[in-house]
Protein backbone atom coordinates (compact mmCIF):
# COMPACT_ATOMS: atom_id res chain seq x y z
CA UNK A 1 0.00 0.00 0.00
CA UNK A 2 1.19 3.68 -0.84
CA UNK A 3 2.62 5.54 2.23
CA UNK A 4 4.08 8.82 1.67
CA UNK A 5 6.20 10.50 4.22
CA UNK A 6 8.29 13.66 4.38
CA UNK A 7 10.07 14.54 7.04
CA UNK A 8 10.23 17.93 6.35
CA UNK A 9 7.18 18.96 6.17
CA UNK A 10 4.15 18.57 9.04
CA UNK A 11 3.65 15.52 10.28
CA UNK A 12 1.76 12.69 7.89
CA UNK A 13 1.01 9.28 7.43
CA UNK A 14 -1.27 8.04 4.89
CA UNK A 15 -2.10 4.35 3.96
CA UNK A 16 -4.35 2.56 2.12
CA UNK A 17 -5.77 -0.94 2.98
CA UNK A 18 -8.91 -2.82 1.49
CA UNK A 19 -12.07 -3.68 3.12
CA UNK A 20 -14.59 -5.48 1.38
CA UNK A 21 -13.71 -3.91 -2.13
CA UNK A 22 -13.57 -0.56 -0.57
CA UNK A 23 -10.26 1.27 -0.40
CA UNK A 24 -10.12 2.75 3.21
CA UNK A 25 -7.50 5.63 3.52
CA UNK A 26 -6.03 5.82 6.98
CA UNK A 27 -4.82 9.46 7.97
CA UNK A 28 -2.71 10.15 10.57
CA UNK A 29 -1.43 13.63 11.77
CA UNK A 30 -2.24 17.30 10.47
CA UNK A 31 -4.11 17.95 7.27
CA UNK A 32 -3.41 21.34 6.15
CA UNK A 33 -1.97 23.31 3.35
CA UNK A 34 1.27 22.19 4.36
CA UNK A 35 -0.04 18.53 3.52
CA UNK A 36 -2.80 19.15 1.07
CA UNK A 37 -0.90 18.31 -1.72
CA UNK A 38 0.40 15.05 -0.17
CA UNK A 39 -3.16 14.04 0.84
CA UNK A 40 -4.67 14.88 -2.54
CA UNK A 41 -2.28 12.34 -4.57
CA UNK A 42 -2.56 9.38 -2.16
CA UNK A 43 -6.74 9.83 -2.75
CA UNK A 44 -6.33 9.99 -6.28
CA UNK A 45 -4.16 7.36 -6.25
CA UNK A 46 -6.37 5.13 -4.26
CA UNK A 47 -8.71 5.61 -6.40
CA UNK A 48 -6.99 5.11 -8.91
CA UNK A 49 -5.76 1.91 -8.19
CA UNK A 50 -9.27 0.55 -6.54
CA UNK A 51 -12.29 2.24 -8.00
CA UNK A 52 -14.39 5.23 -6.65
CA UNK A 53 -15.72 3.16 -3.65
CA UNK A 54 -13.70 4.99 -0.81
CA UNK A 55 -13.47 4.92 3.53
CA UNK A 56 -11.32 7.74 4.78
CA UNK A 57 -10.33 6.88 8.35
CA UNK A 58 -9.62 9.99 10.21
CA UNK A 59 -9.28 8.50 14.03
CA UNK A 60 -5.34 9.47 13.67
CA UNK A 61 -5.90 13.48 12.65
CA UNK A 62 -4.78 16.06 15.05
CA UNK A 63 -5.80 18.94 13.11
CA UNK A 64 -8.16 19.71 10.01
CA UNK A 65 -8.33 22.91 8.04
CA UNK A 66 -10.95 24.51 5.45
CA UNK A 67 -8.16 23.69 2.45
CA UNK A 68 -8.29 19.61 3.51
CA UNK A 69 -11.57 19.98 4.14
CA UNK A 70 -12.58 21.41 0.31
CA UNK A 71 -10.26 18.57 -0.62
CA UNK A 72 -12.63 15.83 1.43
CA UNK A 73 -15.56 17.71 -0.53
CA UNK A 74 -14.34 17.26 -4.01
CA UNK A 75 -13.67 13.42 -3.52
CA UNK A 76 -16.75 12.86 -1.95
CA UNK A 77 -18.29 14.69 -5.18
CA UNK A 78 -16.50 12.73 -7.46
CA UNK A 79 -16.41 9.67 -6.41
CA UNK A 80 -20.25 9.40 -6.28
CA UNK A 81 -20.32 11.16 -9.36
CA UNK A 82 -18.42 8.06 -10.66
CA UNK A 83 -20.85 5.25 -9.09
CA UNK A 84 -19.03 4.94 -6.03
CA UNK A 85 -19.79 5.24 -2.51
CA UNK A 86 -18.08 7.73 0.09
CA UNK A 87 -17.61 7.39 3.86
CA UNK A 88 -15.69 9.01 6.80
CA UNK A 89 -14.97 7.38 10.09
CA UNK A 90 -13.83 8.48 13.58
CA UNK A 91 -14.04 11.97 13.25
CA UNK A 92 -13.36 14.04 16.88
CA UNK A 93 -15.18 17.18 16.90
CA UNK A 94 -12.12 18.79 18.43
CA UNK A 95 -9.85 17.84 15.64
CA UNK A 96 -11.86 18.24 12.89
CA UNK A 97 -14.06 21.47 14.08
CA UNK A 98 -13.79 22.93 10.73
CA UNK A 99 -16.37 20.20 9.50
CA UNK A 100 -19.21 22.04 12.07
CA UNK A 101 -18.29 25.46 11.32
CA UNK A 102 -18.89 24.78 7.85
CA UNK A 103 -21.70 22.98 8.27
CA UNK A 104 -20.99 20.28 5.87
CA UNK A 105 -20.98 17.10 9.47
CA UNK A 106 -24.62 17.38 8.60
CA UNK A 107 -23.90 16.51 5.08
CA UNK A 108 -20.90 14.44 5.11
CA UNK A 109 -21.55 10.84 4.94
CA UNK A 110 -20.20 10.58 8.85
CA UNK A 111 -19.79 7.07 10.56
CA UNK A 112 -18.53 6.17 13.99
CA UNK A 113 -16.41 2.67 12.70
CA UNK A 114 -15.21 1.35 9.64
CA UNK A 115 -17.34 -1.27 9.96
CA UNK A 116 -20.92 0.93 10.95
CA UNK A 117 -19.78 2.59 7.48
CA UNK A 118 -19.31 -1.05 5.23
CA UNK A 119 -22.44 -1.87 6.83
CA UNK A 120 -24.45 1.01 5.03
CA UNK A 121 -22.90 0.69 1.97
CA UNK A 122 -23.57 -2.96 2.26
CA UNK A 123 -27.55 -1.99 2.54
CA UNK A 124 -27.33 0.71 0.00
């Protein structure tokens, strides 16, 4: 699985596993405009390499801003755009406040677990 790390930069692990055909990106540290970049190319490269079905696992952020969050927004766009399905997991309001301010946690496909989220798509 891809993992992309730079030591210069803010702190950032991304990898990808698979989950019942669904590729679940696992985030861990800041996302940011420091990281965007980083975080846009591992997406597009999961879904590249798996299809538009896609899990992003955000248990491991420590800090969210409006630039990753418009980034979140465009793959959840195109990805059902494409036929797939769209989830986030283990959000923490404190991490990821952004999401409230904005409003879009009401609209965002939001899940506690990984597995509460392949259990919806499962009954889609």
């Amino acid at each position: 699985m891809p993992m992309f790390e730079d030591a210069e930069a803010a702190p950032l692990s991304l990898t990808t596993t698979v989950r019942e055909g669904v590729a679940v990106v696992h985030v861990d540290g800041v996302l940011d405009a420091t990281t965007r970049d980083r975080f846009a190319d591992h997406l597009a490269g999961a879904v590249a390499e798996h299809g538009p079905d896609l899990v992003l696992d955000l248990s491991g952020v420590s800090f969210m801003d409006s630039r990753a969050l418009g980034l979140i927004v465009h793959f959840w766009q195109t990805t059902t755009a494409a036929g797939g399905t769209f989830a986030i997991v283990g959000v923490e309001y404190a991490k990821t406040k952004v999401m409230w301010v904005t409003g879009l946690a009401h609209r965002l496909p939001l899940y506690d677990t990984l597995e509460a989220a392949l259990a919806a798509r499962r009954g889609a």
